[in-house]
N, C-alpha and C. Protein backbone atom coordinates (compact mmCIF):
# COMPACT_ATOMS: atom_id res chain seq x y z
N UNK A 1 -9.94 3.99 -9.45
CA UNK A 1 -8.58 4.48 -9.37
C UNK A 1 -7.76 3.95 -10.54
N UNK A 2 -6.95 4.23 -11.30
CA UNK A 2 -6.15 4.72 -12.29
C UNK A 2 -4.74 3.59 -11.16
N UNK A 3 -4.31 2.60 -11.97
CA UNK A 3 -2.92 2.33 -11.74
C UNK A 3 -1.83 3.03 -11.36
N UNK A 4 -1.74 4.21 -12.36
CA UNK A 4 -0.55 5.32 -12.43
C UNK A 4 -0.80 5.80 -11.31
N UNK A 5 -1.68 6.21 -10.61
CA UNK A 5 -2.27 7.27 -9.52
C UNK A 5 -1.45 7.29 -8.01
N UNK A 6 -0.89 8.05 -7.98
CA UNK A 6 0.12 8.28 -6.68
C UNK A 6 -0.74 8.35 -5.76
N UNK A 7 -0.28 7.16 -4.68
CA UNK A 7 -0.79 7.41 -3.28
C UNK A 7 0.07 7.91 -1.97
N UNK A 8 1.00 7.80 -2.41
CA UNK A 8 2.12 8.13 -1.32
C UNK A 8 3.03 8.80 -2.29
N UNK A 9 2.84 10.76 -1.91
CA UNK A 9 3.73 11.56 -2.60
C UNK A 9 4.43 11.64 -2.23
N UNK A 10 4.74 11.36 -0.88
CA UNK A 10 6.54 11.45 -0.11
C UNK A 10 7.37 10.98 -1.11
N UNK A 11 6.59 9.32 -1.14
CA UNK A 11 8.08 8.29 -1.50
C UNK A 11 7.60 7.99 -2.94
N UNK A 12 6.63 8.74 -3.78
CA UNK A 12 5.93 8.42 -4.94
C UNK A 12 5.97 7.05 -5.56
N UNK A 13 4.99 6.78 -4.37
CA UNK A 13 4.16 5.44 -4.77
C UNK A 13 2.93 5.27 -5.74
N UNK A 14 2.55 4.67 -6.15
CA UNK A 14 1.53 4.36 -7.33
C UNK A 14 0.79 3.64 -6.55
N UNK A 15 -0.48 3.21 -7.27
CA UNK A 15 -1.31 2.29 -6.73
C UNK A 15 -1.08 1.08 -7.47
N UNK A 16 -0.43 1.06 -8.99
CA UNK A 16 0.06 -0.09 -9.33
C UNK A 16 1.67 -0.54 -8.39
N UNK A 17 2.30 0.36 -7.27
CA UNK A 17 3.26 -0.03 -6.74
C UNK A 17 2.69 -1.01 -5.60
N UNK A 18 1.71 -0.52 -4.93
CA UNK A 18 1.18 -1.14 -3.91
C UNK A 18 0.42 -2.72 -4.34
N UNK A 19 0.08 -2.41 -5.67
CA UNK A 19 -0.78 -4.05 -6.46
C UNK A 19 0.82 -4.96 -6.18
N UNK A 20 1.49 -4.04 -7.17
CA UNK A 20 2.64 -5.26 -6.76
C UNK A 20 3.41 -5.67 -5.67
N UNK A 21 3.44 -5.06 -4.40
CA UNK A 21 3.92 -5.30 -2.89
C UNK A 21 3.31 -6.22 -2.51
N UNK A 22 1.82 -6.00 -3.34
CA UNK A 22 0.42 -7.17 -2.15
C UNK A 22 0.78 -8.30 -2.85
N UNK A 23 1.20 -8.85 -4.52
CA UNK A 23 2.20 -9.74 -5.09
C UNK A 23 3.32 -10.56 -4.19
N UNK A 24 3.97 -9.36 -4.02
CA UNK A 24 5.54 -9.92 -3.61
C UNK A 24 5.18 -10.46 -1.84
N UNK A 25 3.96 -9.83 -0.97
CA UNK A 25 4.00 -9.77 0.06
C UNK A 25 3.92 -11.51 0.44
N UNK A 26 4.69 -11.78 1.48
CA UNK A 26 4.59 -13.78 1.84
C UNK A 26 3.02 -13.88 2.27
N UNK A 27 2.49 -13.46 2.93
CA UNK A 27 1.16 -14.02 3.44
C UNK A 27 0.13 -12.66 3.84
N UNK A 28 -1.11 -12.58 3.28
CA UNK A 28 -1.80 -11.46 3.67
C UNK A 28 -2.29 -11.96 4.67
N UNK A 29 -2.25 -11.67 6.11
CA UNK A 29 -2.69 -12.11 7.07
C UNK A 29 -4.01 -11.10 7.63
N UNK A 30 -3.96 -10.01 8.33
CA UNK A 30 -4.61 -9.01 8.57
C UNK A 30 -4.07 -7.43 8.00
N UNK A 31 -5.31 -6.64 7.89
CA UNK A 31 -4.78 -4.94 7.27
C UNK A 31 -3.42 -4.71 7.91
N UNK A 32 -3.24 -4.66 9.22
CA UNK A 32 -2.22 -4.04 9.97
C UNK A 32 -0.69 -4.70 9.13
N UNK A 33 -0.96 -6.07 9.38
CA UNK A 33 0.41 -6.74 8.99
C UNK A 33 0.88 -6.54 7.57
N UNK A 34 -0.53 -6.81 6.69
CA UNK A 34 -0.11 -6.70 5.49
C UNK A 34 0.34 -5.07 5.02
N UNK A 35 -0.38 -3.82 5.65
CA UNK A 35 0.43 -2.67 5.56
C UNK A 35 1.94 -2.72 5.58
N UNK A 36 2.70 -3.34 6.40
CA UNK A 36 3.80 -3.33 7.26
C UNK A 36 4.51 -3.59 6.10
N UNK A 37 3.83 -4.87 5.43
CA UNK A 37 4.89 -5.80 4.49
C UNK A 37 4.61 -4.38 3.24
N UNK A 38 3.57 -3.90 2.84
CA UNK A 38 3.66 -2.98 1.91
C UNK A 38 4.36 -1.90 1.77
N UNK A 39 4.45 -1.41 3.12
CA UNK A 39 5.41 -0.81 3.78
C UNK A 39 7.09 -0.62 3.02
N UNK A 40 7.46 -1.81 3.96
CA UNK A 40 8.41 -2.27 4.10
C UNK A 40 8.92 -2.65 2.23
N UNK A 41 7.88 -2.95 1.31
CA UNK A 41 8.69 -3.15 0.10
C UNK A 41 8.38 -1.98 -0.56
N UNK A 42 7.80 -0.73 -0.99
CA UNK A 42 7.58 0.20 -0.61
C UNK A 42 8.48 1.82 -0.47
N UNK A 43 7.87 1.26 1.05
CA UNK A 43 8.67 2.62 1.77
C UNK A 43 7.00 3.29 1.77
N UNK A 44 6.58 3.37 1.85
CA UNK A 44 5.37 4.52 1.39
C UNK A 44 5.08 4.51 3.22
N UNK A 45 4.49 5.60 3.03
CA UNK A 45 3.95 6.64 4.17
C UNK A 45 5.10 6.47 5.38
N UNK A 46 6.22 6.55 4.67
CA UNK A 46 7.25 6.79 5.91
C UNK A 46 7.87 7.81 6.25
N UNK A 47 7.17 8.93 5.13
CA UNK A 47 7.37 10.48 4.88
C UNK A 47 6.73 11.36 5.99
N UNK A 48 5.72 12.13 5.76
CA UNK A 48 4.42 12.69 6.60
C UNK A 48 3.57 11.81 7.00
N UNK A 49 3.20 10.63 6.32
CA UNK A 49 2.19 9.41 7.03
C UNK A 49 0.48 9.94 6.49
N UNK A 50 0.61 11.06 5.92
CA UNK A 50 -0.64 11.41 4.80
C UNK A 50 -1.82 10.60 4.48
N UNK A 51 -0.87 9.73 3.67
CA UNK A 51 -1.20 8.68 2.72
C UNK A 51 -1.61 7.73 3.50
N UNK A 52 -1.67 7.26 4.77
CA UNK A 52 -1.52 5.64 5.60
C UNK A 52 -2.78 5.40 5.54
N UNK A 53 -3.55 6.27 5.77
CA UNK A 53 -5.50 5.62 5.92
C UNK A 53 -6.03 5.54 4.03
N UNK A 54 -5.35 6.30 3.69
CA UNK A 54 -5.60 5.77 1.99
C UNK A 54 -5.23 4.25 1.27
N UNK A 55 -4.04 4.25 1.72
CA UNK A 55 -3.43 3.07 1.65
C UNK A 55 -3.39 1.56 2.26
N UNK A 56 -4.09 2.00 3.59
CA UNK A 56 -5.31 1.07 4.05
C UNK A 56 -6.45 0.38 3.55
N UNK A 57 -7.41 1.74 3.04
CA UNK A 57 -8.39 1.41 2.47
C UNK A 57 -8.11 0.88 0.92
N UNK A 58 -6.59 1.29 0.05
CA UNK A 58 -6.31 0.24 -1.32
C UNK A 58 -6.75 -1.36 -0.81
N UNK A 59 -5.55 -1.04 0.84
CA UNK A 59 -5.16 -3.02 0.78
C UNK A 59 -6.18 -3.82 1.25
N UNK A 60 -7.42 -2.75 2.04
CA UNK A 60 -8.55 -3.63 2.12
C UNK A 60 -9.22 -3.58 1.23
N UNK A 61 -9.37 -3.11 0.29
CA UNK A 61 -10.54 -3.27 -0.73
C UNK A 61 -9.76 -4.25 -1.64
N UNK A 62 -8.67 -4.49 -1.65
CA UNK A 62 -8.22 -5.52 -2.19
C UNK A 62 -8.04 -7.07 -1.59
N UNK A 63 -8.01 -6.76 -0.20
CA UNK A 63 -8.13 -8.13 0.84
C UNK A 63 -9.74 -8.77 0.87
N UNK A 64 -10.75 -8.00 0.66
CA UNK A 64 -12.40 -8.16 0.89
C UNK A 64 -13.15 -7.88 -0.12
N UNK A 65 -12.03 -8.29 -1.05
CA UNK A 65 -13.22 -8.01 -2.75
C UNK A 65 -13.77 -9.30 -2.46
């Protein structure tokens, strides 16, 4: 995946937007929570919700490298 690469077209999120949420986020605890916080700095999949199992699988492949 490409940095630039929109994962959430609602709220046109990037996948370099989401690198930097998982940055800013206080504690990666589990997928669920840490979505929330990605979420929440974000905004992504608060549109149609499309994007949410994509954006899952970014923050785990980034939690279980």
């Amino acid at each position: 995946m490409e940095a630039n690469e929109t994962i959430c077209y609602c709220k046109h999120v990037t996948l370099a937007d989401i690198d930097a949420a998982l940055s800013q986020a206080k504690t990666i605890r589990d997928l669920e929570s840490t979505f929330e916080d990605v979420q929440k700095i974000t905004n992504c999949s608060t549109g149609c919700g499309k994007c949410h199992d994509r954006i899952l699988d970014v923050i785990a492949s980034k939690m279980y490298k």
